[in-house]
PDB file of N, CA and C in Angstrom:
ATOM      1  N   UNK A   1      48.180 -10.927 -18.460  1.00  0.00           N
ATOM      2  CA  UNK A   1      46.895 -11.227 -19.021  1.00  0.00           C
ATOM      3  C   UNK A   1      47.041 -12.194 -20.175  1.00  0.00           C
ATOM      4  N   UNK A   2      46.120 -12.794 -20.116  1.00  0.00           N
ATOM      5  CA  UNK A   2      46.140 -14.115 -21.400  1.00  0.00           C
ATOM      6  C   UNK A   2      45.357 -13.273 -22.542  1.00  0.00           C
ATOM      7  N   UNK A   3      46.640 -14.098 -23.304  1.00  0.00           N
ATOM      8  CA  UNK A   3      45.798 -13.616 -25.138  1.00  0.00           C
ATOM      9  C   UNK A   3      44.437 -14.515 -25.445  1.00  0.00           C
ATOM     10  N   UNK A   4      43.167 -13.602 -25.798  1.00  0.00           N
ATOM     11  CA  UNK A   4      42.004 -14.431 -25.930  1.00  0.00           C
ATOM     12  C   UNK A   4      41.662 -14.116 -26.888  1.00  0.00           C
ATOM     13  N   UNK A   5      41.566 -15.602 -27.713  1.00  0.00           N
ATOM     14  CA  UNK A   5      40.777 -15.195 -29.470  1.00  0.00           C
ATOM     15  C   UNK A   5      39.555 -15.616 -29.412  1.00  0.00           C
ATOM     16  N   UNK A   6      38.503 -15.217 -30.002  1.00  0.00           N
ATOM     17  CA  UNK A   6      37.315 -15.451 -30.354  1.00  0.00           C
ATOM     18  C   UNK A   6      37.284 -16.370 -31.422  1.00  0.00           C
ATOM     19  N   UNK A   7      36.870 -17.062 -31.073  1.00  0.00           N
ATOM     20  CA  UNK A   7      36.293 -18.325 -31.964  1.00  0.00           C
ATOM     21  C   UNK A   7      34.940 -18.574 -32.597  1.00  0.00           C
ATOM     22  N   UNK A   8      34.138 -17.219 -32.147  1.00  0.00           N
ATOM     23  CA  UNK A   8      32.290 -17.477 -32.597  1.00  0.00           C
ATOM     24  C   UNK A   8      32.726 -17.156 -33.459  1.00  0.00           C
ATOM     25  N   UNK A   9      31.347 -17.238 -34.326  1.00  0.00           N
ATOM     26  CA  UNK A   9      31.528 -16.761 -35.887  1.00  0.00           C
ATOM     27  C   UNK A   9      31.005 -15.077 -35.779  1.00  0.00           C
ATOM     28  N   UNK A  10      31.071 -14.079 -36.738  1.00  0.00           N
ATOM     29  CA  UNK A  10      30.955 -13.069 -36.593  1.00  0.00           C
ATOM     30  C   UNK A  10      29.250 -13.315 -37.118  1.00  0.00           C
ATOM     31  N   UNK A  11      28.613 -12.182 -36.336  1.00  0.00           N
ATOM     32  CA  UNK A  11      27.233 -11.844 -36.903  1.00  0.00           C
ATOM     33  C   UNK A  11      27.112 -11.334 -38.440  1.00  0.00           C
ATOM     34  N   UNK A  12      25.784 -11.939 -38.889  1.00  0.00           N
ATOM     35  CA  UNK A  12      25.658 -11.650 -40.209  1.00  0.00           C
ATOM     36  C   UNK A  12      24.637 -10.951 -39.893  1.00  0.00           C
ATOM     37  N   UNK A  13      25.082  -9.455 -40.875  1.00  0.00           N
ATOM     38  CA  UNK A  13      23.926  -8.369 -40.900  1.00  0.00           C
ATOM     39  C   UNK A  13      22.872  -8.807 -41.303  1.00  0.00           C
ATOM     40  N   UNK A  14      23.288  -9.465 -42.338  1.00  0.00           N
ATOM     41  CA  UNK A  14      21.292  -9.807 -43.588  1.00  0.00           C
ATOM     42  C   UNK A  14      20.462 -10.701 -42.753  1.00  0.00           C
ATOM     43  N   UNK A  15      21.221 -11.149 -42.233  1.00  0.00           N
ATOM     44  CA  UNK A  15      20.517 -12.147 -41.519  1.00  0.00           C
ATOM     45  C   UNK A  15      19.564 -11.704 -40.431  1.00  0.00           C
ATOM     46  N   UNK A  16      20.615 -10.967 -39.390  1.00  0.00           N
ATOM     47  CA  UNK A  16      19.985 -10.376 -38.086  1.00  0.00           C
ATOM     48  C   UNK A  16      18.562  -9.114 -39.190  1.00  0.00           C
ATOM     49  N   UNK A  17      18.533  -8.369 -40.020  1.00  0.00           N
ATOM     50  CA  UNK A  17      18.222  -7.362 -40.411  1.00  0.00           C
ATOM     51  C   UNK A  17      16.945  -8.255 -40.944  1.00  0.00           C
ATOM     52  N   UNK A  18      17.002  -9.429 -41.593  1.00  0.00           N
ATOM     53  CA  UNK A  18      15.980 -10.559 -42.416  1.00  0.00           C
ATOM     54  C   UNK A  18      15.129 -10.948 -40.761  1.00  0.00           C
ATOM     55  N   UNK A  19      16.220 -11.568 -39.803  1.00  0.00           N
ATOM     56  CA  UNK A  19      15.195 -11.521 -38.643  1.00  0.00           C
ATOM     57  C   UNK A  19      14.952 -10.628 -37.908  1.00  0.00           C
ATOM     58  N   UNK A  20      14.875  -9.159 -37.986  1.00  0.00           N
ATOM     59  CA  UNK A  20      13.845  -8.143 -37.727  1.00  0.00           C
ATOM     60  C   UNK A  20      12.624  -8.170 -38.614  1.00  0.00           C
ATOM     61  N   UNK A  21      12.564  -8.165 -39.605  1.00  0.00           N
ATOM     62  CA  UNK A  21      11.963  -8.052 -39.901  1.00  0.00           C
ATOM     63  C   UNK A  21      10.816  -9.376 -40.591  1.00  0.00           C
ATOM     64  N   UNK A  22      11.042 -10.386 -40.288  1.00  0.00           N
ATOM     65  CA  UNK A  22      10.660 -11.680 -39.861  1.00  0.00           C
ATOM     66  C   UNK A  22       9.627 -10.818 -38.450  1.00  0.00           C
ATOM     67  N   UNK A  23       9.866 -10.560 -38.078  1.00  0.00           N
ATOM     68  CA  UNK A  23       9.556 -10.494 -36.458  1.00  0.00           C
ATOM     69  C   UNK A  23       8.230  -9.137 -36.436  1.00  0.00           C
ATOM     70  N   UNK A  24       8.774  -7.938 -37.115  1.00  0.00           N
ATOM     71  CA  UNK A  24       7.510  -7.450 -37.259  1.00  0.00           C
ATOM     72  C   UNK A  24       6.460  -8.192 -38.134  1.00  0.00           C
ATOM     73  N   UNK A  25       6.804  -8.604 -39.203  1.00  0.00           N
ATOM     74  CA  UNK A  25       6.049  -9.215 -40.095  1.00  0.00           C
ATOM     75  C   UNK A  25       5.045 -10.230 -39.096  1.00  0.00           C
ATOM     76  N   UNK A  26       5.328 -11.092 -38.571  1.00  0.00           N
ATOM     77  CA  UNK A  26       4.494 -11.798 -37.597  1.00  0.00           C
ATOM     78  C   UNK A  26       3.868 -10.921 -36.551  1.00  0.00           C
ATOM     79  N   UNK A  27       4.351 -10.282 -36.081  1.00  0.00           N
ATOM     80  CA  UNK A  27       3.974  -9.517 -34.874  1.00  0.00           C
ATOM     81  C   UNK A  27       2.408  -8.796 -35.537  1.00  0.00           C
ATOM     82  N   UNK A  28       2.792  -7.724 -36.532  1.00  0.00           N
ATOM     83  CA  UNK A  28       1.920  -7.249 -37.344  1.00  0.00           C
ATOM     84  C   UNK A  28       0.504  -7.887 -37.804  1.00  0.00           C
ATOM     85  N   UNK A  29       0.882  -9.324 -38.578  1.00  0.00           N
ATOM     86  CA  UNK A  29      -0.029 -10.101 -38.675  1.00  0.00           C
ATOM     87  C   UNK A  29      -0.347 -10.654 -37.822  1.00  0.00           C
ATOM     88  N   UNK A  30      -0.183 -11.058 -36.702  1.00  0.00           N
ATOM     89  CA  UNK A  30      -0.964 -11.809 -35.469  1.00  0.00           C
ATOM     90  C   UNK A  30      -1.605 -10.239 -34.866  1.00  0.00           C
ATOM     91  N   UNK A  31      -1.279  -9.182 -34.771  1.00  0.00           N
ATOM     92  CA  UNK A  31      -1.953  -7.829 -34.615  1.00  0.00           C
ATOM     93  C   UNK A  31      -3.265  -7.654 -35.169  1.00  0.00           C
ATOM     94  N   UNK A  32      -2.999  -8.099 -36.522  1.00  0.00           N
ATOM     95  CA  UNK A  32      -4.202  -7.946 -37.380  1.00  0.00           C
ATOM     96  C   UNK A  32      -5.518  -9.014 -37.163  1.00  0.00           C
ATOM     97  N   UNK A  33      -4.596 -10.317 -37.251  1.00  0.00           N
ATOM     98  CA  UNK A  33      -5.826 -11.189 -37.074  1.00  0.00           C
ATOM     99  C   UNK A  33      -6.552 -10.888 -35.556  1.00  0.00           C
ATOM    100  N   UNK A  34      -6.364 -10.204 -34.319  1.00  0.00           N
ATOM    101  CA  UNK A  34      -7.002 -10.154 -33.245  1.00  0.00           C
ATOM    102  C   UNK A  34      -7.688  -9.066 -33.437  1.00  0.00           C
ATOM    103  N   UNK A  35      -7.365  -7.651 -34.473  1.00  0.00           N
ATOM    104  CA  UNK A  35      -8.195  -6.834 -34.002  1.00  0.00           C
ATOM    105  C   UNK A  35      -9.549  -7.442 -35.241  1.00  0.00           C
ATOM    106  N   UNK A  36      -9.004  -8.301 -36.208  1.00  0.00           N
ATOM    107  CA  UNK A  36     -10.245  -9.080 -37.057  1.00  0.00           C
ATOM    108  C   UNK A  36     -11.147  -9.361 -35.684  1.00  0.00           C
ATOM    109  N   UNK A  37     -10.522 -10.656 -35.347  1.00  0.00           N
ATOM    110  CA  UNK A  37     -11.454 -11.224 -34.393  1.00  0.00           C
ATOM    111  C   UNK A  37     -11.951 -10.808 -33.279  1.00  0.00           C
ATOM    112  N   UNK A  38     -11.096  -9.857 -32.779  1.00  0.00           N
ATOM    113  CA  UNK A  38     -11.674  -9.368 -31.527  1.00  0.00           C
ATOM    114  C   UNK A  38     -13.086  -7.786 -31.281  1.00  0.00           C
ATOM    115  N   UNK A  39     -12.889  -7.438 -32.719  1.00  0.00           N
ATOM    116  CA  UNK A  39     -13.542  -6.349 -33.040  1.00  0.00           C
ATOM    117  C   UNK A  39     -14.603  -6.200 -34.105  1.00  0.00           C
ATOM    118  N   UNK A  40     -13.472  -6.402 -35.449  1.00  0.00           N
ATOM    119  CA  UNK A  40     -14.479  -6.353 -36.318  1.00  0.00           C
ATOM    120  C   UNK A  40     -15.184  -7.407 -36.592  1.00  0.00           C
ATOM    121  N   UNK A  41     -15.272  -8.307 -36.399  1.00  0.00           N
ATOM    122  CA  UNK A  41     -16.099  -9.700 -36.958  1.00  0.00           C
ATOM    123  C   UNK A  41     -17.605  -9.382 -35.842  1.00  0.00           C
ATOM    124  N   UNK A  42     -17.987  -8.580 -35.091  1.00  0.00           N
ATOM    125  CA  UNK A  42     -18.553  -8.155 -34.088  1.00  0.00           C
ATOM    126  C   UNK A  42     -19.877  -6.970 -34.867  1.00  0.00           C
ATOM    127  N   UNK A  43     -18.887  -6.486 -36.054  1.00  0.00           N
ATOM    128  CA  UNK A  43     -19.634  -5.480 -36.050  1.00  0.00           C
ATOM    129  C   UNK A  43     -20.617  -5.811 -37.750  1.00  0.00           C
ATOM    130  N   UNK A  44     -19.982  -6.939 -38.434  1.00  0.00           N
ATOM    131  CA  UNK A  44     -19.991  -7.905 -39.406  1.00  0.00           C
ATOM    132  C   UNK A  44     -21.747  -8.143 -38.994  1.00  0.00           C
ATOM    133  N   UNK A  45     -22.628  -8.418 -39.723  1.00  0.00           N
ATOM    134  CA  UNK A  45     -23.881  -8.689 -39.697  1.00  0.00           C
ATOM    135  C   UNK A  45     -23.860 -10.543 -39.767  1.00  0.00           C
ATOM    136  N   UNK A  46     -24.638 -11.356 -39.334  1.00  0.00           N
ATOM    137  CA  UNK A  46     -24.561 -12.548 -38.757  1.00  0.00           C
ATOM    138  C   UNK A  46     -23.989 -13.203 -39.714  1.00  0.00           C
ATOM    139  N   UNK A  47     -23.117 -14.339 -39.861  1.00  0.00           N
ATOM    140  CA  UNK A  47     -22.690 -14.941 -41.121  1.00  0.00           C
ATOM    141  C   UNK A  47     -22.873 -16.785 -41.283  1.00  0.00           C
ATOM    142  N   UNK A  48     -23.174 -16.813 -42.376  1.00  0.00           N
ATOM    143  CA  UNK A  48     -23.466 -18.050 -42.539  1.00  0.00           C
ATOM    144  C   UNK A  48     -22.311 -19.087 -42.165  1.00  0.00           C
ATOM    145  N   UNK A  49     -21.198 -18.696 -42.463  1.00  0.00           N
ATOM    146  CA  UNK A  49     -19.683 -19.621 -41.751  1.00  0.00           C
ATOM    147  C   UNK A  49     -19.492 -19.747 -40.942  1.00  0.00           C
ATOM    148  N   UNK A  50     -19.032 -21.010 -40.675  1.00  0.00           N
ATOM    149  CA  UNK A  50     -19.283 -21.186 -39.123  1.00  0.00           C
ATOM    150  C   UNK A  50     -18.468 -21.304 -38.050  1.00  0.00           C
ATOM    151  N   UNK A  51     -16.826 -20.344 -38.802  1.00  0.00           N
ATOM    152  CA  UNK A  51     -16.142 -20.388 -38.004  1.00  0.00           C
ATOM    153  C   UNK A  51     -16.067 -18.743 -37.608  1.00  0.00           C
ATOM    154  N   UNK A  52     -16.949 -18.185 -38.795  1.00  0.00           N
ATOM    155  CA  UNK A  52     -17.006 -16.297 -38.603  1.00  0.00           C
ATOM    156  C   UNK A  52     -17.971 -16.372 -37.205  1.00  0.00           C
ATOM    157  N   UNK A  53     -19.201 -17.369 -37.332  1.00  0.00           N
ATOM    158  CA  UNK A  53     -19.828 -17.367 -36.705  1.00  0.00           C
ATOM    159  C   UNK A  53     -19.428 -17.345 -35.113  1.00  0.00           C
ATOM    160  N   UNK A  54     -18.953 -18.436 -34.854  1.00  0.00           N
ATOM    161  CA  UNK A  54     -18.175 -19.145 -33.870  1.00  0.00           C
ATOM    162  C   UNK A  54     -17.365 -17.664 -32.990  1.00  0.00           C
ATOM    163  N   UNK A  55     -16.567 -17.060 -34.154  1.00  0.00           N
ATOM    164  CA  UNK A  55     -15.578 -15.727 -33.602  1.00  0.00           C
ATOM    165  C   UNK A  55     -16.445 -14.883 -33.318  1.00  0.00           C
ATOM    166  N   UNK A  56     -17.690 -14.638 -34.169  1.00  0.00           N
ATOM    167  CA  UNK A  56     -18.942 -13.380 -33.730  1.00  0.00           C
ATOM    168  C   UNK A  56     -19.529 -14.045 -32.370  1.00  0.00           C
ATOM    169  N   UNK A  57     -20.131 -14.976 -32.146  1.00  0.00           N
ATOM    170  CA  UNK A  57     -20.000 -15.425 -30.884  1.00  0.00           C
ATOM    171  C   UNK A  57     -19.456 -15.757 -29.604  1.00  0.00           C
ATOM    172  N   UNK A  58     -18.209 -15.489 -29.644  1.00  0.00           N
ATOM    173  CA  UNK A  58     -17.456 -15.283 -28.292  1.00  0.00           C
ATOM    174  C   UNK A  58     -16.748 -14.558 -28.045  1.00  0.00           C
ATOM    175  N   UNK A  59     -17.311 -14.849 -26.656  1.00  0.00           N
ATOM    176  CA  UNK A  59     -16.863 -13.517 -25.444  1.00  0.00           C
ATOM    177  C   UNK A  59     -15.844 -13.658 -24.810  1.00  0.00           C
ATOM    178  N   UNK A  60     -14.978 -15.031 -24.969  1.00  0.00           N
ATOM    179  CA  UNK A  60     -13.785 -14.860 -23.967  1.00  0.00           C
ATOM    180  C   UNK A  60     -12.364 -13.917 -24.783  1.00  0.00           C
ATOM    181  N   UNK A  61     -11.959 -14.474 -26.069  1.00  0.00           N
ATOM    182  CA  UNK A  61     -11.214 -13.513 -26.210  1.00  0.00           C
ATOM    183  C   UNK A  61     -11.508 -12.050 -26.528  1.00  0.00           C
ATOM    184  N   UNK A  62     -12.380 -11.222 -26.561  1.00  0.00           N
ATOM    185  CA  UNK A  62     -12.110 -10.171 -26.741  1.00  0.00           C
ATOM    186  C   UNK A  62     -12.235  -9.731 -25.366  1.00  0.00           C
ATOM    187  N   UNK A  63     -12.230  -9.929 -24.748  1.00  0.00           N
ATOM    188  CA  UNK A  63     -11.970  -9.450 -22.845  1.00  0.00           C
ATOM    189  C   UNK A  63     -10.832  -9.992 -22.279  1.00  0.00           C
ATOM    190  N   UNK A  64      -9.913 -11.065 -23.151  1.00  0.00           N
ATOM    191  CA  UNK A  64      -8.482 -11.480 -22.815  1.00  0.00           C
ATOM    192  C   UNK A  64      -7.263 -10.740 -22.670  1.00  0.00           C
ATOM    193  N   UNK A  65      -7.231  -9.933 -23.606  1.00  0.00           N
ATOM    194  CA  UNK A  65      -6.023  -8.983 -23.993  1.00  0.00           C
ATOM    195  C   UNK A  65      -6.168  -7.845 -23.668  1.00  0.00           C
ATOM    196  N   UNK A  66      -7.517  -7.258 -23.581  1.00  0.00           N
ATOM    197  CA  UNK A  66      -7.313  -5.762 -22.366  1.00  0.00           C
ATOM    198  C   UNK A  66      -7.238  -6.287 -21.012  1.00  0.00           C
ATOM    199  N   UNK A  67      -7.901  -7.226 -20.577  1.00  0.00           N
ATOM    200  CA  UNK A  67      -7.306  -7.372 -19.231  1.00  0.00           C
ATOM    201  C   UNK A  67      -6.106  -8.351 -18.865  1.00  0.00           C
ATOM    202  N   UNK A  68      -5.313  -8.711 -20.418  1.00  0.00           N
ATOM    203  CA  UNK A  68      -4.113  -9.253 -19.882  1.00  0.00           C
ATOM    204  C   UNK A  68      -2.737  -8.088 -19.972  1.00  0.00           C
ATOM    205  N   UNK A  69      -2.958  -7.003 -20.149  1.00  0.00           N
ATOM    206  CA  UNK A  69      -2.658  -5.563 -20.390  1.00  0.00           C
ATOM    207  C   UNK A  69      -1.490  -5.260 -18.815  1.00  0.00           C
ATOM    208  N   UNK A  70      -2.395  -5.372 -18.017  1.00  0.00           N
ATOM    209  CA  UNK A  70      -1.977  -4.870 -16.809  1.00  0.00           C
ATOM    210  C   UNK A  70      -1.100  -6.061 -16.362  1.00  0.00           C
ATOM    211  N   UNK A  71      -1.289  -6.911 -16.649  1.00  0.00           N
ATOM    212  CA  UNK A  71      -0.307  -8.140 -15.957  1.00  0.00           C
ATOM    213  C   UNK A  71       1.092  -7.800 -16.842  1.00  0.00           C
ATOM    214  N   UNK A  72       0.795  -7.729 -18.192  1.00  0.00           N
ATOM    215  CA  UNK A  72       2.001  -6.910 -19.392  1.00  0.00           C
ATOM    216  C   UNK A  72       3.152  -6.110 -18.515  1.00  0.00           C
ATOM    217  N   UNK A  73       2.264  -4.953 -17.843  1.00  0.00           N
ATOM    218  CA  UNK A  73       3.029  -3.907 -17.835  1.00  0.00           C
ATOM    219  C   UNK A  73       3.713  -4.500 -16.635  1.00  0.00           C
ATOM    220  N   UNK A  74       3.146  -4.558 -15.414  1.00  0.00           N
ATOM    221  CA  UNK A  74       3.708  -5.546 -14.442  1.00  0.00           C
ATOM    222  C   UNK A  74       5.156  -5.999 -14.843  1.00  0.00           C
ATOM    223  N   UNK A  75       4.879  -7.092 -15.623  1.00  0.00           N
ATOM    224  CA  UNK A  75       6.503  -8.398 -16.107  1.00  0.00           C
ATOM    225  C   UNK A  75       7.344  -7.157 -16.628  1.00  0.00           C
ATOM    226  N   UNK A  76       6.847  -6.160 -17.238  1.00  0.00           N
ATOM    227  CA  UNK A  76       7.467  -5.201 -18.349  1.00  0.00           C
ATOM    228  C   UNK A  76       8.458  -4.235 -16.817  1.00  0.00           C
ATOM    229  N   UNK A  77       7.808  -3.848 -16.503  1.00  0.00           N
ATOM    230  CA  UNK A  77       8.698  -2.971 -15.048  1.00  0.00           C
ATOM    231  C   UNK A  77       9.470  -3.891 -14.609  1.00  0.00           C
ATOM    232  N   UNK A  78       8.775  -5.232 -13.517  1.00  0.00           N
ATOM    233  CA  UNK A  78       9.959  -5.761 -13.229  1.00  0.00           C
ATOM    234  C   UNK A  78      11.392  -6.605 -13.763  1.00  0.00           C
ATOM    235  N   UNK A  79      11.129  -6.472 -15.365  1.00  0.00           N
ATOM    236  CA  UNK A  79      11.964  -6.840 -15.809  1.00  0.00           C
ATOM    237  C   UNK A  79      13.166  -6.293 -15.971  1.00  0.00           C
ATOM    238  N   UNK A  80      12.640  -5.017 -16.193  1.00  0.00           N
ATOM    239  CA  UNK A  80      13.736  -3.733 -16.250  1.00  0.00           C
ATOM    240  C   UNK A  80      14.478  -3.627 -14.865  1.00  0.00           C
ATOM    241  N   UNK A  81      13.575  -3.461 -14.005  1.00  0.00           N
ATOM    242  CA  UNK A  81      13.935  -3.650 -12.691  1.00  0.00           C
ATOM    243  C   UNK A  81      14.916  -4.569 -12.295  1.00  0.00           C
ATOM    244  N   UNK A  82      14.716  -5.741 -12.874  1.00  0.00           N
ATOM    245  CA  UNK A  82      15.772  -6.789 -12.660  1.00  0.00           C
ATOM    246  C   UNK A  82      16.988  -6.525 -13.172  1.00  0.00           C
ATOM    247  N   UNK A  83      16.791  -6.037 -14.526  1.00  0.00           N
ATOM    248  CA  UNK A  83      18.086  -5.464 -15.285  1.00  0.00           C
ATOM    249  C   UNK A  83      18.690  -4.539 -15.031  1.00  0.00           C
ATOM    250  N   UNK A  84      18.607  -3.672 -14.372  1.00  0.00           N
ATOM    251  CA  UNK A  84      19.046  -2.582 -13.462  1.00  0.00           C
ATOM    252  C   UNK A  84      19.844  -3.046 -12.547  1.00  0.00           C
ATOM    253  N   UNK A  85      19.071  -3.944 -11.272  1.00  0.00           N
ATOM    254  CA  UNK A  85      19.655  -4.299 -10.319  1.00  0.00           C
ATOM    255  C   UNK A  85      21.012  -5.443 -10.916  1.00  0.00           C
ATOM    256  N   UNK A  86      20.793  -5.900 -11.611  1.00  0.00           N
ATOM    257  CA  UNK A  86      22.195  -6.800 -12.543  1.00  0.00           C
ATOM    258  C   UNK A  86      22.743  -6.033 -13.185  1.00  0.00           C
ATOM    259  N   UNK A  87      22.625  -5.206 -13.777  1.00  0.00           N
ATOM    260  CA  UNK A  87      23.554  -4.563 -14.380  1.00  0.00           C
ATOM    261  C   UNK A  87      24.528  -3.427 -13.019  1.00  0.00           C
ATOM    262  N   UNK A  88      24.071  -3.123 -12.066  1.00  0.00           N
ATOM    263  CA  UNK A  88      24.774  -2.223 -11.205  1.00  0.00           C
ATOM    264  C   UNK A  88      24.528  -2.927  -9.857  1.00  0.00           C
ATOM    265  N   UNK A  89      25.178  -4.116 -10.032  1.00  0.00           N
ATOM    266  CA  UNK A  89      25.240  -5.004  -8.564  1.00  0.00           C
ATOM    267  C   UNK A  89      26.914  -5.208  -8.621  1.00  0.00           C
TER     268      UNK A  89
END
């Protein structure tokens, strides 16, 4: 057997640990701004701004993301699925 050295650099904890949490931090806030827009700006009495306005007025995204739900779970199974079948092929 051949001697094999690694040459990557080793992972940096702070880093990987800084991008977790990078990652909820966005996740969280893009969470927030949809249930703003998709919910409460709805329940908000009419507003003179006209981009509150604009969000109190439409209907396509808040019917986007519950019915892009099921397509979710879909990719979400067969992904696993895929990883299964690769991992024990």
């Amino acid at each position: 057997m051949a001697n094999v050295s690694t040459t990557s650099k080793p992972i940096d904890a702070k880093a990987t640990v800084f991008g977790g949490y990078l990652f909820l931090l966005c996740g969280s806030i893009s969470f927030l701004l949809f249930l703003f827009s998709a919910i409460i700006t709805k329940l908000l009495p009419p507003s003179s701004n006209q981009i509150v306005s604009a969000v109190q007025n439409d209907r396509y995204y808040c019917f986007l993301v519950p019915l892009t739900l099921p397509v979710l779970v879909v990719a979400v199974y067969f992904h696993w699925l895929s990883m299964k079948l690769f991992k024990h092929a």
